[in-house]
N, C-alpha and C. Protein backbone atom coordinates (compact mmCIF):
# COMPACT_ATOMS: atom_id res chain seq x y z
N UNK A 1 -17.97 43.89 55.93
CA UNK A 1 -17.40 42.88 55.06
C UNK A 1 -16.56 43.58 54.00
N UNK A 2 -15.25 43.28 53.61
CA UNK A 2 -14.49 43.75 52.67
C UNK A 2 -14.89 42.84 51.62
N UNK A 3 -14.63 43.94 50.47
CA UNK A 3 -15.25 43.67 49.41
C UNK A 3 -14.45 41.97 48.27
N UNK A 4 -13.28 41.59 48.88
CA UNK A 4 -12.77 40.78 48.57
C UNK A 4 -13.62 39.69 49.49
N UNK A 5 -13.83 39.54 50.36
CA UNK A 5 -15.42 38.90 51.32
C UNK A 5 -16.37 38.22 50.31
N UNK A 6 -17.03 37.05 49.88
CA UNK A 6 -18.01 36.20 49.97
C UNK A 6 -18.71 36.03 51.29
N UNK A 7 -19.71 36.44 51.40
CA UNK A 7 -20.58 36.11 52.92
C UNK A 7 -21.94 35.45 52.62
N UNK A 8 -21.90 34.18 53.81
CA UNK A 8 -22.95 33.20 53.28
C UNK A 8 -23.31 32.91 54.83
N UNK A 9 -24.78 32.66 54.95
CA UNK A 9 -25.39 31.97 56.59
C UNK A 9 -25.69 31.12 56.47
N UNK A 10 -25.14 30.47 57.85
CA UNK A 10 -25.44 29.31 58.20
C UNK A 10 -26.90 28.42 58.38
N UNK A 11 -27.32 28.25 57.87
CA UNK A 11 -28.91 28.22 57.78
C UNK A 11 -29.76 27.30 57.30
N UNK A 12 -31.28 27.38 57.43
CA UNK A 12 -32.22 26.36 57.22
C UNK A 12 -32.99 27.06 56.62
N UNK A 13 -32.81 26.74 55.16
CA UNK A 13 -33.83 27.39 53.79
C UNK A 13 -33.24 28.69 53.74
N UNK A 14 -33.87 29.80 53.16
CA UNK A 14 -33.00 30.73 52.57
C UNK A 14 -33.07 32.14 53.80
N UNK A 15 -32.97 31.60 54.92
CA UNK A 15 -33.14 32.96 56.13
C UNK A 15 -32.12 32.35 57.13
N UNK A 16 -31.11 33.10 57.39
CA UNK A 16 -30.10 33.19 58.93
C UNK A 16 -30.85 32.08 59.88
N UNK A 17 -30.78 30.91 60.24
CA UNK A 17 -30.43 30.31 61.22
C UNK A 17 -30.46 30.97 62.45
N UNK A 18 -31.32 31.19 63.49
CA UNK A 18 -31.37 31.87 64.92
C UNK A 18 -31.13 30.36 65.69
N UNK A 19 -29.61 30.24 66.11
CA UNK A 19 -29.35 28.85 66.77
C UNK A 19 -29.91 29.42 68.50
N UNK A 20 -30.19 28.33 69.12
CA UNK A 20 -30.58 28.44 70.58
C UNK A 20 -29.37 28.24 71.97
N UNK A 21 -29.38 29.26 72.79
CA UNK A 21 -28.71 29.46 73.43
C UNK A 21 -28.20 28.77 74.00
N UNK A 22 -28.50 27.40 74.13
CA UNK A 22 -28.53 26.06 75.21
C UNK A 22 -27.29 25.42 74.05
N UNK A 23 -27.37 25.69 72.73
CA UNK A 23 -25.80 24.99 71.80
C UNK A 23 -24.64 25.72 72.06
N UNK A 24 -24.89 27.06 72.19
CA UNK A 24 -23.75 27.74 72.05
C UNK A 24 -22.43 27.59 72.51
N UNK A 25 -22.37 26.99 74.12
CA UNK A 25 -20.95 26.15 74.69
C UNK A 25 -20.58 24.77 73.62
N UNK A 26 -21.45 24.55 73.17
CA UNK A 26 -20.76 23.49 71.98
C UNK A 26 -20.40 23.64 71.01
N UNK A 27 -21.27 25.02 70.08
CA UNK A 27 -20.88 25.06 68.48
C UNK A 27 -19.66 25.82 69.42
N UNK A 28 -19.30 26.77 70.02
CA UNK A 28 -18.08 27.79 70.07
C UNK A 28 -17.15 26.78 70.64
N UNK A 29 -16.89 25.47 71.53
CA UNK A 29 -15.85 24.54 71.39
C UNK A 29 -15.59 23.88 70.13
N UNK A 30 -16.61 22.76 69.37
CA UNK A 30 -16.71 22.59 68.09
C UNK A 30 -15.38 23.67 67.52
N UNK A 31 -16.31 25.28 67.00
CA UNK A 31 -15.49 25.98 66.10
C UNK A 31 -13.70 25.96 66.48
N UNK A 32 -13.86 26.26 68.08
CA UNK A 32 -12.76 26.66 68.67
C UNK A 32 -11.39 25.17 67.69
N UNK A 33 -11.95 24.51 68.32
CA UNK A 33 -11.71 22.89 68.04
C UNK A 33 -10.85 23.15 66.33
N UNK A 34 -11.98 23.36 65.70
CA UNK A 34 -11.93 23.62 64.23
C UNK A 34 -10.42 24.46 63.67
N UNK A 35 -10.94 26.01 64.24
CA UNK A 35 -10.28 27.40 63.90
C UNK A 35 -9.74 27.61 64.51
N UNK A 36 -9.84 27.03 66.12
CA UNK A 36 -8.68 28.25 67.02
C UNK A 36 -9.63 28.96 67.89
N UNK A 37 -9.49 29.55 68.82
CA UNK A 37 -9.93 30.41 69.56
C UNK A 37 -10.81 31.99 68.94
N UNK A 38 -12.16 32.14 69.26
CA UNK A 38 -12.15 33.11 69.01
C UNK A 38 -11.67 34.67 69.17
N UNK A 39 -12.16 35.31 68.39
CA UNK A 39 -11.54 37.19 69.07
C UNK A 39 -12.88 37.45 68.92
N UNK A 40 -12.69 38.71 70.34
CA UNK A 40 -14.38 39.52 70.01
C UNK A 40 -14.40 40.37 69.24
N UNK A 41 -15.20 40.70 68.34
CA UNK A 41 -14.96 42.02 67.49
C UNK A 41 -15.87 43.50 67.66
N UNK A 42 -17.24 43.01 68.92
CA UNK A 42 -17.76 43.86 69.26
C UNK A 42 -18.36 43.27 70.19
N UNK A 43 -19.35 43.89 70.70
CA UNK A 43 -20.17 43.33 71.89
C UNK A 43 -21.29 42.35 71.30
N UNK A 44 -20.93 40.96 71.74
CA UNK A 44 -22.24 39.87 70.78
C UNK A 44 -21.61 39.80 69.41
N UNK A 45 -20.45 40.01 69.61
CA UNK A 45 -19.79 39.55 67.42
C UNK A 45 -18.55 38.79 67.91
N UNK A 46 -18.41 37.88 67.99
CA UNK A 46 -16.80 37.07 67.63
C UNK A 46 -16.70 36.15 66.63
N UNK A 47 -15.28 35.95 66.26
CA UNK A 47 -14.89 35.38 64.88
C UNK A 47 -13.77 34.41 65.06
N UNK A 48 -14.11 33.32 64.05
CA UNK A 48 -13.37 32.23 64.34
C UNK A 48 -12.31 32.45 62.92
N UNK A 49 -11.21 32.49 63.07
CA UNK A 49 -10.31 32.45 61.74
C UNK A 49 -10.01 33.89 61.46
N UNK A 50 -9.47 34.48 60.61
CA UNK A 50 -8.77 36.16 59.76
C UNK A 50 -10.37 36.81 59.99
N UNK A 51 -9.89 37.87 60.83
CA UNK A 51 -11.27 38.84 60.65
C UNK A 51 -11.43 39.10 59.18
N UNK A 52 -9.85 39.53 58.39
CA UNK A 52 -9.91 40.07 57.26
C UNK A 52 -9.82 39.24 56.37
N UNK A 53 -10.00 38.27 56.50
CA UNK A 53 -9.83 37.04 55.60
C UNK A 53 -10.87 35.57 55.70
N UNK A 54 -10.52 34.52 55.75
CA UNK A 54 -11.41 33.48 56.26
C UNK A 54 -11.86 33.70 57.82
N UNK A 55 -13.47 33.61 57.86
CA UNK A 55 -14.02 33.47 59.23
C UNK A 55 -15.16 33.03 59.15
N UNK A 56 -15.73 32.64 60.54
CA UNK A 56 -16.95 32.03 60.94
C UNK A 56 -16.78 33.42 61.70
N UNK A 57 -18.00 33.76 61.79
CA UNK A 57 -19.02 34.83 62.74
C UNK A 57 -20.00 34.27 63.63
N UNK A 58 -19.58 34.67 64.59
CA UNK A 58 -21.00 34.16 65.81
C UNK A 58 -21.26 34.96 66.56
N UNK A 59 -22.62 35.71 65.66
CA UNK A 59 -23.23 37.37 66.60
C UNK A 59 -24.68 36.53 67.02
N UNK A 60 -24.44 37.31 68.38
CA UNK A 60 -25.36 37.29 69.41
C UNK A 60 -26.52 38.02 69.72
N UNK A 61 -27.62 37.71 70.15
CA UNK A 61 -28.59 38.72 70.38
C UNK A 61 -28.70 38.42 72.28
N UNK A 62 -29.35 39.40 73.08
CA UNK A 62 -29.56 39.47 74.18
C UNK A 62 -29.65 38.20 75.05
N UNK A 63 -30.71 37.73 74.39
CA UNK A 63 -31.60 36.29 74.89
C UNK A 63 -30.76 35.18 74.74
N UNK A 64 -29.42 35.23 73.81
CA UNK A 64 -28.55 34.19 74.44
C UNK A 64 -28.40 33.62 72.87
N UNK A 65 -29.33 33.69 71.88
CA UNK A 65 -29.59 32.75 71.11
C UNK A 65 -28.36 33.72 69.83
N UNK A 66 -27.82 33.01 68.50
CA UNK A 66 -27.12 33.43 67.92
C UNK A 66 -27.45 33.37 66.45
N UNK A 67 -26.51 34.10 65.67
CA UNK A 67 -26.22 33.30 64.05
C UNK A 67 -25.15 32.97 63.78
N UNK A 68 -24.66 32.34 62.69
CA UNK A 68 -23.34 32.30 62.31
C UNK A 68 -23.12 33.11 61.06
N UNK A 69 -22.46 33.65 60.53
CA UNK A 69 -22.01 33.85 59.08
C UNK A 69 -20.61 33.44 58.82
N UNK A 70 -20.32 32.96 57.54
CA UNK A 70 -19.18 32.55 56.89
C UNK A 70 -18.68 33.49 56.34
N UNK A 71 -17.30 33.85 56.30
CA UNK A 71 -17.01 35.33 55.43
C UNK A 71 -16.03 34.43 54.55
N UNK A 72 -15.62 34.26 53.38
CA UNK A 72 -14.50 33.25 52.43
C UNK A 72 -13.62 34.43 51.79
N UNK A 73 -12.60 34.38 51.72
CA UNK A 73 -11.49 35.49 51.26
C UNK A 73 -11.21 35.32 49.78
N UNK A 74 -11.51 35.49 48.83
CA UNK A 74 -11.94 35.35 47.29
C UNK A 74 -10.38 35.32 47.07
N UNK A 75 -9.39 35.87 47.18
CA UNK A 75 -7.75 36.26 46.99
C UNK A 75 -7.17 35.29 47.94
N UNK A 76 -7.34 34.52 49.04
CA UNK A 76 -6.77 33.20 49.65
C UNK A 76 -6.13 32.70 49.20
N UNK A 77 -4.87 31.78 49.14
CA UNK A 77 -4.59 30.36 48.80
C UNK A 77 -5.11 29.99 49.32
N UNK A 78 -5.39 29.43 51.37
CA UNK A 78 -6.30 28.74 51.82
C UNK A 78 -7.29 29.02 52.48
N UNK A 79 -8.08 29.62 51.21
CA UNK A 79 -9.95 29.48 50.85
C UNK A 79 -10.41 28.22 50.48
N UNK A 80 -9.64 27.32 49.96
CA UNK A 80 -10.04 25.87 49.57
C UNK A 80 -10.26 25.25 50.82
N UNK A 81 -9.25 24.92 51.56
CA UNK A 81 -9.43 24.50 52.49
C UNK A 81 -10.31 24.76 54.04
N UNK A 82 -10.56 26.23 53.78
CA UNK A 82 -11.09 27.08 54.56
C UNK A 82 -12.69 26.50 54.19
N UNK A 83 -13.04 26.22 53.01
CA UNK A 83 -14.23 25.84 52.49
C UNK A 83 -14.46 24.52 53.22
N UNK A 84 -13.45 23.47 52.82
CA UNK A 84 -13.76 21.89 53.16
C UNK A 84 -14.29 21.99 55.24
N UNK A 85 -13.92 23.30 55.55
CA UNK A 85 -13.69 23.27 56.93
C UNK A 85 -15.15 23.46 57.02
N UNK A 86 -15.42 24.83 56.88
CA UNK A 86 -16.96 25.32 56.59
C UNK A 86 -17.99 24.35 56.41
N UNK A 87 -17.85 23.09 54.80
CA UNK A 87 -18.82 22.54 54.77
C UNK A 87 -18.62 21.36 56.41
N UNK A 88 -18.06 21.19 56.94
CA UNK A 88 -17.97 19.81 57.63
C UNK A 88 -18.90 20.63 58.87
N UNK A 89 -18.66 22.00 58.85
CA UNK A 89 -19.06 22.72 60.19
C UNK A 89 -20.87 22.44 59.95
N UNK A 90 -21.23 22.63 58.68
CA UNK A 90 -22.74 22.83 58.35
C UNK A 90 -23.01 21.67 58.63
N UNK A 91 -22.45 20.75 57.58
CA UNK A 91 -22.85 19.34 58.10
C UNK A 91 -23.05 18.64 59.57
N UNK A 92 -21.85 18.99 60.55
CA UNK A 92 -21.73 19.04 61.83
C UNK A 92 -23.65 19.36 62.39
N UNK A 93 -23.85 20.57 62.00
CA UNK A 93 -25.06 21.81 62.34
C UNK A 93 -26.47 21.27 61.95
N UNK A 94 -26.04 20.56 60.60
CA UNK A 94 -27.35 19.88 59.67
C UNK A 94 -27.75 21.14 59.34
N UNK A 95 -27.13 22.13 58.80
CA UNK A 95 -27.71 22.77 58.09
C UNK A 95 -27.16 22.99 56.43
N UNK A 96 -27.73 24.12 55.69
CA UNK A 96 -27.47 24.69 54.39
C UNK A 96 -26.56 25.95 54.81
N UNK A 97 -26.46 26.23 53.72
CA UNK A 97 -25.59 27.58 53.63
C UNK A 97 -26.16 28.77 52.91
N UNK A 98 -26.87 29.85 52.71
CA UNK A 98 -27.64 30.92 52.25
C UNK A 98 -26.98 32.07 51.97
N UNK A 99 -26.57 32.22 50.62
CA UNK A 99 -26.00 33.46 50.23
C UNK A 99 -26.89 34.72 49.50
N UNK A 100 -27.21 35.84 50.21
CA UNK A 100 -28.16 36.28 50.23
C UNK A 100 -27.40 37.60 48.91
N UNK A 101 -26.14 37.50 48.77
CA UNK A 101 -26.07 38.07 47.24
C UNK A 101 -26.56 37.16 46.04
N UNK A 102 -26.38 36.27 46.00
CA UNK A 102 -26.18 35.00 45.23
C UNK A 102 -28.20 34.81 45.01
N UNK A 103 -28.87 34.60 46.27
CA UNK A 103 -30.10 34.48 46.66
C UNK A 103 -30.37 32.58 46.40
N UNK A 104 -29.11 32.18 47.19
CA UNK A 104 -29.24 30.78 46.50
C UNK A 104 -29.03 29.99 48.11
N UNK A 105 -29.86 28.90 48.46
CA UNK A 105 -29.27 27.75 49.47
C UNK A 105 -28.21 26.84 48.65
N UNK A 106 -27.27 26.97 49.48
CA UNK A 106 -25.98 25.65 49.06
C UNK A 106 -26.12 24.56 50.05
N UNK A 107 -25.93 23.53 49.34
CA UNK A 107 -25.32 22.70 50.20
C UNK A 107 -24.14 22.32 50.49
N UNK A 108 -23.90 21.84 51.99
CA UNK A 108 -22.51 21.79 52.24
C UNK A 108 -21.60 21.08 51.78
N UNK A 109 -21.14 21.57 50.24
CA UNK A 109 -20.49 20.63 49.83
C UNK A 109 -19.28 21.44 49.10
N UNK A 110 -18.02 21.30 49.46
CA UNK A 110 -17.17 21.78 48.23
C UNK A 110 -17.26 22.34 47.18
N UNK A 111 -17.85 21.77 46.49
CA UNK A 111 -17.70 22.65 45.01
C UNK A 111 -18.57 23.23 44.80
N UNK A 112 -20.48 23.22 45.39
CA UNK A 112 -20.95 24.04 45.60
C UNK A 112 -20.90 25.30 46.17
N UNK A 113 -19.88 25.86 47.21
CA UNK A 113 -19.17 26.60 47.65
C UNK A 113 -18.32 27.28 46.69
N UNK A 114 -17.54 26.69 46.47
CA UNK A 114 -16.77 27.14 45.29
C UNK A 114 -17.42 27.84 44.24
N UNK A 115 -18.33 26.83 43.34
CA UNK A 115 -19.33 27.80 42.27
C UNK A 115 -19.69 28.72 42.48
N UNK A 116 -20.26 29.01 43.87
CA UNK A 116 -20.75 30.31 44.56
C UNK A 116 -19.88 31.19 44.38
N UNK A 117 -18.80 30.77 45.25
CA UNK A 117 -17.67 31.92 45.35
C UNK A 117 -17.24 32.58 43.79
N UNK A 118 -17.13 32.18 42.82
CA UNK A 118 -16.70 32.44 41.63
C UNK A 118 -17.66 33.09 40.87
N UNK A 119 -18.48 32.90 41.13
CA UNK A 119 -19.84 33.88 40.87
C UNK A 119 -20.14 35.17 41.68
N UNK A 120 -19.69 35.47 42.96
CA UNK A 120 -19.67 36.52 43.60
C UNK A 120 -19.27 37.57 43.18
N UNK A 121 -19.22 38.85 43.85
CA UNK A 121 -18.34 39.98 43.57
C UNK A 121 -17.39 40.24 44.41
N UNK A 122 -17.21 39.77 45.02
CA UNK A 122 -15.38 39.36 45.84
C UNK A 122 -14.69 38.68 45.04
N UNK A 123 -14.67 37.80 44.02
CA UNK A 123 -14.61 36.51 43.01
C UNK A 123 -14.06 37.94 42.01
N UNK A 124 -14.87 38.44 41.39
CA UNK A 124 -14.89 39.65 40.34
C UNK A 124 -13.59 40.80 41.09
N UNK A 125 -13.65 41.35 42.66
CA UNK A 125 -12.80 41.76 42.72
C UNK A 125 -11.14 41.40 42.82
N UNK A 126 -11.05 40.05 43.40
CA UNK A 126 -9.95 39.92 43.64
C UNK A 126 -9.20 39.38 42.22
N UNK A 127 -10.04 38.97 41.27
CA UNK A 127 -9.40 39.03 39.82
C UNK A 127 -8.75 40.07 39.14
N UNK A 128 -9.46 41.18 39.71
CA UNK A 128 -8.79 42.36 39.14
C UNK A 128 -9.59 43.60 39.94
N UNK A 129 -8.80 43.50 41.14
CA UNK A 129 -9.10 45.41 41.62
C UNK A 129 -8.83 46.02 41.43
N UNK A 130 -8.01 46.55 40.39
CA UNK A 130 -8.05 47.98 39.82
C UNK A 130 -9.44 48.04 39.13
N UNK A 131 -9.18 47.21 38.47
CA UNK A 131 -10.41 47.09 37.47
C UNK A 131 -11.85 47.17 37.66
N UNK A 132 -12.21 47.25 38.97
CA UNK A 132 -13.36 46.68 39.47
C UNK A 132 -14.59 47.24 39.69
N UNK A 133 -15.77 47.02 39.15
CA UNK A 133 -16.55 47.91 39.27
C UNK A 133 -17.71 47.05 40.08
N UNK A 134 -18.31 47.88 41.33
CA UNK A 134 -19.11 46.92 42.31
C UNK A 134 -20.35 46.51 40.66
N UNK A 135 -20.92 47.49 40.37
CA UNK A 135 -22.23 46.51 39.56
C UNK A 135 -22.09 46.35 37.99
N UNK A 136 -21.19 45.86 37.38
CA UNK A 136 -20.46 45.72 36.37
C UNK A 136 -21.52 43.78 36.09
């Protein structure tokens, strides 16, 4: 994750979401639907949207079953919108959102997202990277 990166999971209460293998042809049309086609980024990692920028993550384990992570680009113009996309995806999922810098469940809602993000340290860097100190 680059440090301009907010990263939050897709999830139920404050632990990663292990979705079951039997959704996966749907959330990855769903996303596709959403974002566009994915790219693989490793074996069991593909990403929906800017690797380096806005994405959904959908890493895989053996058995078929997955997670998602959200990565939000703190320096974006469209991170706003990238957000409204995100919450509709959770909602879609019925789930929360778990930012494990933050140590907070969001709900999928706009400006909860947002608050998050502005509180981060991607938020802190992209205000000023020269300036930037990770634990400041």
């Amino acid at each position: 994750m680059a440090l301009w990166q907010f990263e939050m999971a897709l999830a139920h209460g404050a632990a990663a979401a292990s979705w079951q293998a039997a959704s996966r042809t749907d959330v990855m049309h769903y996303l596709t639907g959403r974002l566009g086609p994915s790219t693989p980024m490793l074996e069991g990692w593909r990403y929906f949207g800017d690797e380096a920028g806005n994405c959904i993550d959908m890493v895989s384990d053996p058995d078929g079953s997955y997670e998602l992570h959200v990565r939000l680009d703190a320096g974006a113009t469209a991170t706003d919108r990238f957000i409204d996309v995100v919450c509709d995806v959770a909602a879609a999922l019925g789930c929360e959102l778990f930012s494990d810098e933050l140590s907070v469940i969001l709900q999928p809602q706009s400006r909860a997202l947002k608050d998050a993000l502005q509180r981060s340290t991607a938020w802190r860097f992209a205000l000023d990277p020269e300036g930037f100190r990770p634990h400041a």
